[in-house]
Protein backbone atom coordinates (compact mmCIF):
# COMPACT_ATOMS: atom_id res chain seq x y z
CA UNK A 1 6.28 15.50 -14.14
CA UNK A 2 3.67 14.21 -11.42
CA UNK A 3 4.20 14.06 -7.56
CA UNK A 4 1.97 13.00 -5.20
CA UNK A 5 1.08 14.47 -1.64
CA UNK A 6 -1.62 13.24 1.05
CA UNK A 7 -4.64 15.11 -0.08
CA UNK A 8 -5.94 17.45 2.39
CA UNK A 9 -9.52 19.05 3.13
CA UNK A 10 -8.80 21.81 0.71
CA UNK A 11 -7.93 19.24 -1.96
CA UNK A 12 -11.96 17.57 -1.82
CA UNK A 13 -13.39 20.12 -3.59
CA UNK A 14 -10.77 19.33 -7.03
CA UNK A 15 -10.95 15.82 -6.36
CA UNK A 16 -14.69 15.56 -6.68
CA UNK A 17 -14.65 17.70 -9.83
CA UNK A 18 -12.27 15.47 -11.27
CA UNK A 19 -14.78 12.30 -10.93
CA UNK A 20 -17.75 14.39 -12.54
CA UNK A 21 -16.47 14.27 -16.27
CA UNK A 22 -19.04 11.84 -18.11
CA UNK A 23 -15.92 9.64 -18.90
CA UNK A 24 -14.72 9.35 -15.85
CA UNK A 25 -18.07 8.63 -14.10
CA UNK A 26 -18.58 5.53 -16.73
CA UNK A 27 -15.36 3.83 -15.37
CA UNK A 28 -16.01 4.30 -11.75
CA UNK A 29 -18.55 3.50 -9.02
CA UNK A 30 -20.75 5.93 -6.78
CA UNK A 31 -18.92 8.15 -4.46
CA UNK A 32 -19.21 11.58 -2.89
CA UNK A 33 -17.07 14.27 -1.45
CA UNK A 34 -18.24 12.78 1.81
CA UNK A 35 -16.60 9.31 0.94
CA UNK A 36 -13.23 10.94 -0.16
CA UNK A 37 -13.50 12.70 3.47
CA UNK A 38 -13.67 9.24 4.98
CA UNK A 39 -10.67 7.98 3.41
CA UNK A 40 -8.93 10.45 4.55
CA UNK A 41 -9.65 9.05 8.50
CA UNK A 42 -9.17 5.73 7.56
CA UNK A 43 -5.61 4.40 8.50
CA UNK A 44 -5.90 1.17 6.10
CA UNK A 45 -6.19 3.84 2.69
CA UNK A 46 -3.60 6.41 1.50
CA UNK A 47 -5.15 9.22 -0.17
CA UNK A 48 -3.11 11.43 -2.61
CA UNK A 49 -3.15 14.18 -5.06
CA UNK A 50 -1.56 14.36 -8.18
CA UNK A 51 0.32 17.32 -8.59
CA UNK A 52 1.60 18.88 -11.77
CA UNK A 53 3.33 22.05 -11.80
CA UNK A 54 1.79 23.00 -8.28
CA UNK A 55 -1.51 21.72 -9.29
CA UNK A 56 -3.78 19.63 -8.61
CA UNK A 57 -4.51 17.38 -11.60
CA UNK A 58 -6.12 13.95 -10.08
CA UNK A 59 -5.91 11.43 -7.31
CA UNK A 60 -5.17 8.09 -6.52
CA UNK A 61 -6.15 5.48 -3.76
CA UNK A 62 -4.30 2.70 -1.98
CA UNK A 63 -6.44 0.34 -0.02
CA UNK A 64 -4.89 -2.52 2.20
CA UNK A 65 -2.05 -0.74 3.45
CA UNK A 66 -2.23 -2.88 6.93
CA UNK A 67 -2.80 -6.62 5.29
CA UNK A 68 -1.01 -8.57 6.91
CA UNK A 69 -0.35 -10.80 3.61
CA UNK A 70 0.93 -7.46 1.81
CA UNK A 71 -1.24 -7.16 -0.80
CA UNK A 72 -2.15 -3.30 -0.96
CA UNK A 73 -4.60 -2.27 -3.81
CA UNK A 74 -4.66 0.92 -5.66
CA UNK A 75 -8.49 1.67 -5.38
CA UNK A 76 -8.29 4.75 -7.78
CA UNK A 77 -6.78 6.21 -9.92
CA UNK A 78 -8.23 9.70 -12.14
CA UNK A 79 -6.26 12.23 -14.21
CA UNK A 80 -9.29 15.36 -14.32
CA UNK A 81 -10.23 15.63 -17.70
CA UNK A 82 -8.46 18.90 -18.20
CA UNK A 83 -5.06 17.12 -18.24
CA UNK A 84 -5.59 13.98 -19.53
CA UNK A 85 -3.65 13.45 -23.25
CA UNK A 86 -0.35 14.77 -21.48
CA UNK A 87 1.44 11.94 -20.01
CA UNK A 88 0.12 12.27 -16.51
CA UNK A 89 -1.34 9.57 -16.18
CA UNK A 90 1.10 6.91 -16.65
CA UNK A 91 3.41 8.76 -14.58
CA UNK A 92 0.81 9.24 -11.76
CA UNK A 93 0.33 5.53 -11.94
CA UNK A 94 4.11 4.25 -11.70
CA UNK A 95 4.64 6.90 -8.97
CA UNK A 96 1.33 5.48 -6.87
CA UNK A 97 2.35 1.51 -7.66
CA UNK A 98 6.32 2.43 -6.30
CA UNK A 99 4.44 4.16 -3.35
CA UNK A 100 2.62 0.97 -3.00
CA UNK A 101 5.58 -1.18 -2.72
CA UNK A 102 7.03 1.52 -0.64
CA UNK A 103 4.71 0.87 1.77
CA UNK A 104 6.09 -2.93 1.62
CA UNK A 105 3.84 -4.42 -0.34
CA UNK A 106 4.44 -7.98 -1.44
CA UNK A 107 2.09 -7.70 -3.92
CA UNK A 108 -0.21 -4.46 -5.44
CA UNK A 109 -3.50 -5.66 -7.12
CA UNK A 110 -6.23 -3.59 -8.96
CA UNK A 111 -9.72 -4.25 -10.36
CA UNK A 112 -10.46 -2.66 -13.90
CA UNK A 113 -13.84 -2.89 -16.16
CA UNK A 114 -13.12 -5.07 -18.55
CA UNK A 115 -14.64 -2.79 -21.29
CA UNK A 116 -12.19 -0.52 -20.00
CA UNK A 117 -9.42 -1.73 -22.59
CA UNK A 118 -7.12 1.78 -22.63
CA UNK A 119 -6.81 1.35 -19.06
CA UNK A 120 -5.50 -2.39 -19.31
CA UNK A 121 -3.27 -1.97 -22.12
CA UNK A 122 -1.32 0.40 -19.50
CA UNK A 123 -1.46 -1.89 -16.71
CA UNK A 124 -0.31 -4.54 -18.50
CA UNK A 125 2.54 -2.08 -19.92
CA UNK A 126 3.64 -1.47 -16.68
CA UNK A 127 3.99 -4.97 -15.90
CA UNK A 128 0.76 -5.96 -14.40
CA UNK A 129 -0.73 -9.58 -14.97
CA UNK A 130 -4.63 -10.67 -15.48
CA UNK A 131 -5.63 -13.02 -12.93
CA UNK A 132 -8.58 -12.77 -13.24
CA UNK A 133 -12.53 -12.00 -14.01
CA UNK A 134 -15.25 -11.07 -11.43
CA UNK A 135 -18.33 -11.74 -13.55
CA UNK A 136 -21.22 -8.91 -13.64
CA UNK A 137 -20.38 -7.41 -9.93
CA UNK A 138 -21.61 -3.80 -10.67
CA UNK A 139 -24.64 -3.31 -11.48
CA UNK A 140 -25.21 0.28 -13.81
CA UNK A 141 -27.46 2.87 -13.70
CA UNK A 142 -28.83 1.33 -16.83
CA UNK A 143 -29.68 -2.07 -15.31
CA UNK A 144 -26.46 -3.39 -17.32
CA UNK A 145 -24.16 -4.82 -15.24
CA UNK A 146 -20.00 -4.65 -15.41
CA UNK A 147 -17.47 -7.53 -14.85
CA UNK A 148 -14.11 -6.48 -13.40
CA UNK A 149 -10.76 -7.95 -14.51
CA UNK A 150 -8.31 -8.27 -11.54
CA UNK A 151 -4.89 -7.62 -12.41
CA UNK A 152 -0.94 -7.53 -10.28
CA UNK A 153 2.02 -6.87 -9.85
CA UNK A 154 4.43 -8.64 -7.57
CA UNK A 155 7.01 -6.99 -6.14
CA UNK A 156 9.35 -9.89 -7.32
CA UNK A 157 8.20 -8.65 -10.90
CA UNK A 158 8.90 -5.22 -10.87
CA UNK A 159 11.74 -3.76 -12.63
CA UNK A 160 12.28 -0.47 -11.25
């Protein structure tokens, strides 16, 4: 079971060791304890640990949570390496996406790599929808660069 709490100053230190795992790194883009800190100031983001038996076992990010039109996106999501193979992280994502619609969104909305296909395959098994590709936006370390597929859920399509 996964619940989710606002992550607190202590909690930085588990949520930045949780986005240093070489596969974790490859999915997401730069950031620093120091960028965690400021979403925790910023009134327009939700930051929240995962929690599994009392412990801290990822985060996740909502972004938008003041759009007028409702459409809140969930920023980030990471299971730390140490748990992942367990479940957690489909559970961690339906509880963040209900918190999202909690908040009353209209509509929750989430940017993947599209070589990330394990990630999509759950999105779109939780009812998400591809709208979408954003063509080579990131560029890598490498000099590659990544395209994004944009995928929702409205909250006229959810079924729980």
């Amino acid at each position: 079971m996964v619940t989710l709490r606002a992550t607190v100053d202590t909690d930085l230190d588990a949520v930045a060791a949780a986005e240093v795992d070489q596969e974790t790194r490859r999915w997401i883009g730069d950031t620093s304890r120091e960028w965690h800190r400021a979403a925790l100031d910023d009134s327009d983001r939700e930051h929240m640990v995962m929690l599994s038996d009392d412990r801290v076992v990822g985060f996740a990010i909502l972004a938008g949570l003041s759009d007028p039109h409702r459409s809140v996106e969930l920023r980030r999501i990471v299971v730390s390496a140490e748990h992942r193979g367990q479940g957690l992280g489909k559970a961690a994502f339906r509880a963040t996406v209900a918190r999202a619609f909690g908040h009353g969104a209209h509509r929750v909305w989430l940017e993947v790599k599209e070589t990330n296909h394990l990630a999509q395959d759950l999105y779109a098994n939780e009812g998400f929808v591809r709208e979408g590709l954003l063509r080579e936006t990131l560029r890598e370390p490498d000099g590659s660069w990544s395209s994004f597929v944009v995928m929702s859920q409205l909250e006229t399509e959810r079924t729980s």
